[in-house]
Protein backbone atom coordinates (compact mmCIF):
# COMPACT_ATOMS: atom_id res chain seq x y z
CA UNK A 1 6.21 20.66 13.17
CA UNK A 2 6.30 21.62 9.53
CA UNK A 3 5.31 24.65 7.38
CA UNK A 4 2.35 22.91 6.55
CA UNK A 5 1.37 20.58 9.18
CA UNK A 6 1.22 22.09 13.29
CA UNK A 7 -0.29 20.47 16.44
CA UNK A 8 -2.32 22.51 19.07
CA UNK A 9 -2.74 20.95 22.51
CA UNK A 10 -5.64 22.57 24.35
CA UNK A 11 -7.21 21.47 27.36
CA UNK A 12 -8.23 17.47 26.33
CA UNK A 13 -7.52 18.23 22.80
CA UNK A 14 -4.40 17.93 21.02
CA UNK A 15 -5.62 18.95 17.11
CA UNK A 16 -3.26 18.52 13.72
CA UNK A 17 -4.15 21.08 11.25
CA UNK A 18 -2.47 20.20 7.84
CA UNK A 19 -2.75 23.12 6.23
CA UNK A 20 -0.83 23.02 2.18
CA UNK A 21 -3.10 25.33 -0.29
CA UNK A 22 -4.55 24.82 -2.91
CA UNK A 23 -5.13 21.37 -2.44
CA UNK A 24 -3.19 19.99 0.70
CA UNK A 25 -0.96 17.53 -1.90
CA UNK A 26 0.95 14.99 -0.03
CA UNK A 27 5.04 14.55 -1.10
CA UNK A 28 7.67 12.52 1.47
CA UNK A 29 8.20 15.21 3.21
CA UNK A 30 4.59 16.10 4.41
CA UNK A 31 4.09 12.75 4.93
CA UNK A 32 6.52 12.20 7.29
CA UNK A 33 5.75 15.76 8.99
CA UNK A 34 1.55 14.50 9.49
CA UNK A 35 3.38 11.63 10.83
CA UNK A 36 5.24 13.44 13.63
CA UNK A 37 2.44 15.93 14.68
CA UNK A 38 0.20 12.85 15.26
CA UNK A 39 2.70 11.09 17.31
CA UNK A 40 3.60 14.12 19.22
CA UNK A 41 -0.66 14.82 19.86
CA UNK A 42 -0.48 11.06 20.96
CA UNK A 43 2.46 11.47 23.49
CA UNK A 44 1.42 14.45 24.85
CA UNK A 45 0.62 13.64 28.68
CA UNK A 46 -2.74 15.71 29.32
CA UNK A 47 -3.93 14.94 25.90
CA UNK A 48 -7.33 12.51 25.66
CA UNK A 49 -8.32 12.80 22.14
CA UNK A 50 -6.62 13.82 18.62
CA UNK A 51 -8.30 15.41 15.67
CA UNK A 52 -6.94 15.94 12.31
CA UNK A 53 -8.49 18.65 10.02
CA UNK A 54 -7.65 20.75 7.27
CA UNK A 55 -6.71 24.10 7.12
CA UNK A 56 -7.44 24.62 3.25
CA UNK A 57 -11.17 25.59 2.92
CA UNK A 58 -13.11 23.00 1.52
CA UNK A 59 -10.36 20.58 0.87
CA UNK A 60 -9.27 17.75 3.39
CA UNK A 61 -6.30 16.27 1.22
CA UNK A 62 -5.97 15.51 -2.48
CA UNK A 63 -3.52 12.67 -2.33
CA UNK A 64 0.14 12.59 -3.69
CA UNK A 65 1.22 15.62 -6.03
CA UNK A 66 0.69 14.29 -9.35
CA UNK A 67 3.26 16.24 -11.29
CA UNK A 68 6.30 15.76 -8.42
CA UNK A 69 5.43 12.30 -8.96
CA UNK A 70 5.96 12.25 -12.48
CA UNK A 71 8.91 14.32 -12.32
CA UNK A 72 10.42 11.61 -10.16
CA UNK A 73 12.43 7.85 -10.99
CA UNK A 74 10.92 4.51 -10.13
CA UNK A 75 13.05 4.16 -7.34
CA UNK A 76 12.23 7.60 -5.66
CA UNK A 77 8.33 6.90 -6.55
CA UNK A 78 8.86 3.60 -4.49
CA UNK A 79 10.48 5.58 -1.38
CA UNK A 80 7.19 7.95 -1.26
CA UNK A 81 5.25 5.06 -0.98
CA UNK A 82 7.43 3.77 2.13
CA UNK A 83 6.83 7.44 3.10
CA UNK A 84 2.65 6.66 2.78
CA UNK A 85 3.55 2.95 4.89
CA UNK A 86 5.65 4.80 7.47
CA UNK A 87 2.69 7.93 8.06
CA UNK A 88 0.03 4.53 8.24
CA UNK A 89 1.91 2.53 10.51
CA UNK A 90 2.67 5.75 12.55
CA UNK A 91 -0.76 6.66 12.74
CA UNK A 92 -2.29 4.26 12.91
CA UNK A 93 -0.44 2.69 16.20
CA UNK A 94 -1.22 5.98 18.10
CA UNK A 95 -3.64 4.65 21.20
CA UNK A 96 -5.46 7.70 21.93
CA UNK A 97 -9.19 8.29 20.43
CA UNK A 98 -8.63 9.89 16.87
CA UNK A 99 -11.06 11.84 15.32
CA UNK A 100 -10.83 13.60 11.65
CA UNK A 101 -13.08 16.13 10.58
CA UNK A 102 -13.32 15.97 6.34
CA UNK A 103 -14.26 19.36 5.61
CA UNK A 104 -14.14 18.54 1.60
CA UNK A 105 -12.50 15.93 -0.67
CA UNK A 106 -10.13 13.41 0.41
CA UNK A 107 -8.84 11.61 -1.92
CA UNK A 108 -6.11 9.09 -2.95
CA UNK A 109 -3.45 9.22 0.10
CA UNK A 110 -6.07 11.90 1.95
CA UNK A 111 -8.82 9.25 1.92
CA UNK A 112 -6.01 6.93 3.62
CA UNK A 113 -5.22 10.12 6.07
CA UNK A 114 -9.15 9.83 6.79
CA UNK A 115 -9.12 6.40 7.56
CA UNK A 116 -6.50 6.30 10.02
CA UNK A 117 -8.79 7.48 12.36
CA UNK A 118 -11.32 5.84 14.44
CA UNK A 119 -14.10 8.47 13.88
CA UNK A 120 -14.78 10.53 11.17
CA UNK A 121 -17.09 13.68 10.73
CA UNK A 122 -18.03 15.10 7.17
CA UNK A 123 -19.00 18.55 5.79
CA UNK A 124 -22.35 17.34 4.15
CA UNK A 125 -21.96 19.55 1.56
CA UNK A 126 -18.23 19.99 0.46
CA UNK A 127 -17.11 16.21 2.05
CA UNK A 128 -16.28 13.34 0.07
CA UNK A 129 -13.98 10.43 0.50
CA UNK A 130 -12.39 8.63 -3.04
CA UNK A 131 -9.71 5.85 -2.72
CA UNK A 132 -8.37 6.44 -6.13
CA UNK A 133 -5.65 4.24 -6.39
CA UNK A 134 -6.94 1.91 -8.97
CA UNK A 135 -7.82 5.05 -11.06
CA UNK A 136 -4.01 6.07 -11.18
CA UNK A 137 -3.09 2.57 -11.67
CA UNK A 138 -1.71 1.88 -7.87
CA UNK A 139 -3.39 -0.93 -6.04
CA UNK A 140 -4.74 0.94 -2.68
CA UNK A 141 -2.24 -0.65 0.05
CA UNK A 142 -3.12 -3.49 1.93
CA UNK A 143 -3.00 -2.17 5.01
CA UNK A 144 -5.59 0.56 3.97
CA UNK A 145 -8.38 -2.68 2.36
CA UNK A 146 -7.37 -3.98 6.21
CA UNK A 147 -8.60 -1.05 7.95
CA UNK A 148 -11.61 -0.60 6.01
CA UNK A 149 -13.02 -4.04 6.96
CA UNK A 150 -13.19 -2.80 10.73
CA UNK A 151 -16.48 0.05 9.23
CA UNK A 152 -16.41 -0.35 5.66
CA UNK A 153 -19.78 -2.10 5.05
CA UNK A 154 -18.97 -5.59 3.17
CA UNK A 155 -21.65 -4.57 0.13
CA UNK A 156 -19.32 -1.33 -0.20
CA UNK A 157 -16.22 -2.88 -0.12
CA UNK A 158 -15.21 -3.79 -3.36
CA UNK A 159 -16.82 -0.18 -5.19
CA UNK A 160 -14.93 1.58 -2.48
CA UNK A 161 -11.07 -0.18 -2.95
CA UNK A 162 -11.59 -2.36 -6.50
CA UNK A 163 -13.67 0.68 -8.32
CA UNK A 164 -12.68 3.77 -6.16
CA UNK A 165 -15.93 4.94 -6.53
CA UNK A 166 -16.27 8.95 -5.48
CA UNK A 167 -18.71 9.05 -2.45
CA UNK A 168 -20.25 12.03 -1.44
CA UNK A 169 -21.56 12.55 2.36
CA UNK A 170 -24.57 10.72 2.19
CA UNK A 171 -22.66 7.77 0.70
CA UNK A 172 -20.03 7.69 2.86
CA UNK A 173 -22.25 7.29 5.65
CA UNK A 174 -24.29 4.67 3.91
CA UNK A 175 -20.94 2.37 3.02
CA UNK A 176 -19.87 2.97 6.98
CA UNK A 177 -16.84 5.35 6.15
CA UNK A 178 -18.80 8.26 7.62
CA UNK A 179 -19.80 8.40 11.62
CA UNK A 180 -21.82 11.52 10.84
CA UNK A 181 -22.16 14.13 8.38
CA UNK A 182 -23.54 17.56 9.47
CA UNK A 183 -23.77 21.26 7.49
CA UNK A 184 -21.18 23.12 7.74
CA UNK A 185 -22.42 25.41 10.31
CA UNK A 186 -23.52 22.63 12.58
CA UNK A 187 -20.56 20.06 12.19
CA UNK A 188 -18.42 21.46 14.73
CA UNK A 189 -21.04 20.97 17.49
CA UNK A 190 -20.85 17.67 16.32
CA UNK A 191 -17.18 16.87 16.07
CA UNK A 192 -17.48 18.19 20.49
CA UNK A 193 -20.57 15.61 21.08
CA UNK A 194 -17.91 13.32 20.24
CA UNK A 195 -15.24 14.84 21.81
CA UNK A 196 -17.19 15.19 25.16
CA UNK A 197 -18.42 11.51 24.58
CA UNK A 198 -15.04 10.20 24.57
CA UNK A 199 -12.96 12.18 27.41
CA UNK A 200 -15.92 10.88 29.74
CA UNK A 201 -14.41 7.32 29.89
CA UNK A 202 -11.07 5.67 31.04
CA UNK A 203 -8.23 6.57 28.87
CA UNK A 204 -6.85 3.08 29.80
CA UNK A 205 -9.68 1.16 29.02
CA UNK A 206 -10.13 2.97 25.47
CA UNK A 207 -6.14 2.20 25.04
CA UNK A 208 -6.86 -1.40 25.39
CA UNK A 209 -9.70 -1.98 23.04
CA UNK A 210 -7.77 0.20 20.16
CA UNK A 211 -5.24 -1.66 21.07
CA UNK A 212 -7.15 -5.01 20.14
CA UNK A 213 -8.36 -3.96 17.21
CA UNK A 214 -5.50 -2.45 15.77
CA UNK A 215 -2.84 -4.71 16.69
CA UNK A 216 -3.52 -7.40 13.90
CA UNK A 217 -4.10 -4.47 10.98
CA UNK A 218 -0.34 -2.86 12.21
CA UNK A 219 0.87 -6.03 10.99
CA UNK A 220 -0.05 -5.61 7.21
CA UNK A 221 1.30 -2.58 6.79
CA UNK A 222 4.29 -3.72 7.33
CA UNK A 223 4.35 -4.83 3.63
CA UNK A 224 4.88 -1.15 2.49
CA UNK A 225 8.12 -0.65 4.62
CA UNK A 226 9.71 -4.15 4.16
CA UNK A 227 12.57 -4.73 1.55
CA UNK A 228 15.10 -2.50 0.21
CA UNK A 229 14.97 -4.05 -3.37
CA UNK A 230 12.24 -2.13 -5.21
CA UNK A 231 11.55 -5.35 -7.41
CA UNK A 232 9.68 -6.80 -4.23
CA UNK A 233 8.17 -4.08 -2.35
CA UNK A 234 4.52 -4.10 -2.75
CA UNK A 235 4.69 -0.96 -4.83
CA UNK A 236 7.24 -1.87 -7.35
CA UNK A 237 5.58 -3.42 -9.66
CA UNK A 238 3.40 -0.36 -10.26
CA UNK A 239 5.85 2.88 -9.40
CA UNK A 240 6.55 2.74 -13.30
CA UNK A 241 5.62 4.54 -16.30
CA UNK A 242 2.88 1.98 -17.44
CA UNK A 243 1.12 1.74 -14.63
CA UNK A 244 1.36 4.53 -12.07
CA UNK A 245 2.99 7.18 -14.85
CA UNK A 246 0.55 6.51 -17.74
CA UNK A 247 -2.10 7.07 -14.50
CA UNK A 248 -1.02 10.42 -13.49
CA UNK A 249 -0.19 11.22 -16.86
CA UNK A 250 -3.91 10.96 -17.95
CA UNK A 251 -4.97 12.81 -15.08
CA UNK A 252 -3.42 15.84 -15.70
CA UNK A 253 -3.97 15.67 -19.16
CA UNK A 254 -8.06 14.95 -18.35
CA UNK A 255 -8.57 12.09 -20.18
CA UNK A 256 -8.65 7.98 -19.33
CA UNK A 257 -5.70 6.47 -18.87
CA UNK A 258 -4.53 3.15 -21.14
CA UNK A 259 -3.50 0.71 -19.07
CA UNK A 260 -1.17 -2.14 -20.98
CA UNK A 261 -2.21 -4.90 -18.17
């Protein structure tokens, strides 16, 4: 697939491994390559279920690279973000069951990699999940607040997409994002409960409830691939340097960003 993204089909299993040390940073390019693993996991005939994990110890995904951001015009920051819509409407419209196991932070664009799933298993230690959008000053997409409704307990709703609170584990499980958290050593044997759980019903029937549930969501991502004038395109307000450049620019510099408006 890519340097840093591969697919392994074995058996029932078809597993994406993104795999981008240190921090598994997200730019077009890798993007677009977790995009085609996923679709290829999700076309592959003897396939049942899909998992998505990380091949960087302790890290699931740290979001878009902060410095190739910066180094980038408005324009080209607004064709990453059609990147992030493409890899969500992609992923999202695979039918097959879609597991992720978050074996440490995921963050930003990795939390939305997380959530494209329809299960998710977390290191209790090491895993956290942190829509940081706001913090960067990027709305999180609309698409992504859509998805969230269908687990995202209501109470936890507006801390987890307005205030991009950091959750660990425990948190995550409490605010729904979270269908189990496990040590380490033990959350393997959970990811295969699941695993087992799902390849004992009909493929079909599993195809037309995600199917249900998914179709409406598809529809409001659309948002982040429509229009070829940045002006309108949901990002374009915010792609600049006083919103998402003054963001990143704080980051890396460790200290709060000074938003204008």
């Amino acid at each position: 697939m890519s340097d840093h993204v591969t697919v392994q089909h074995v058996g029932l299993v078809s597993t994406i491994t993104f795999n981008k040390p240190p921090l598994n940073l997200m730019d077009a390019a890798t993007l677009d390559a977790l995009l085609v693993a996923h679709q290829a996991a999700d076309a592959h005939p003897e396939t049942r279920v899909m998992v998505t994990r990380s091949g960087v110890d302790g890290i699931f995904g740290n979001g878009l690279d902060p410095a190739h951001m910066l180094s980038l015009s408005q324009h080209d920051r607004i064709d990453v973000f059609r990147a992030v819509g493409r890899m969500m409407q992609g992923i999202y419209g695979c039918m097959k069951p879609h597991i992720s196991v978050i074996n440490g932070p995921a963050m930003a664009g990795g939390a939305v990699l997380a959530v494209l799933s329809d299960f998710r298993y977390i290191d209790e230690d090491k895993g956290r999940i942190c829509f940081a959008e706001a913090k960067v000053g990027v709305p999180i997409p609309a698409g992504a607040t859509e998805m969230l409704r269908v687990f995202c307990q209501p109470n936890w709703l507006v801390e987890v997409t307005m205030m991009g609170k950091n959750l660990n584990a425990k948190l995550c499980l409490e605010a729904g994002l979270a269908d189990g958290i496990a040590p380490a050593d033990k959350l393997e044997a959970m990811v295969q409960k699941q695993i087992d759980r799902i390849t004992r019903l009909s493929p079909a029937v599993l195809r037309s409830i995600k199917e249900g549930i998914r179709g409406p969501i598809l529809e409001r991502i659309d948002g982040m691939l429509q229009g070829d004038d940045d002006a309108t395109h949901e990002f374009g307000l915010f792609a600049g340097d006083e919103y998402l450049g003054e963001g990143l620019t704080a980051l890396l510099e460790g200290r709060a960003p000074v938003f204008a408006k």
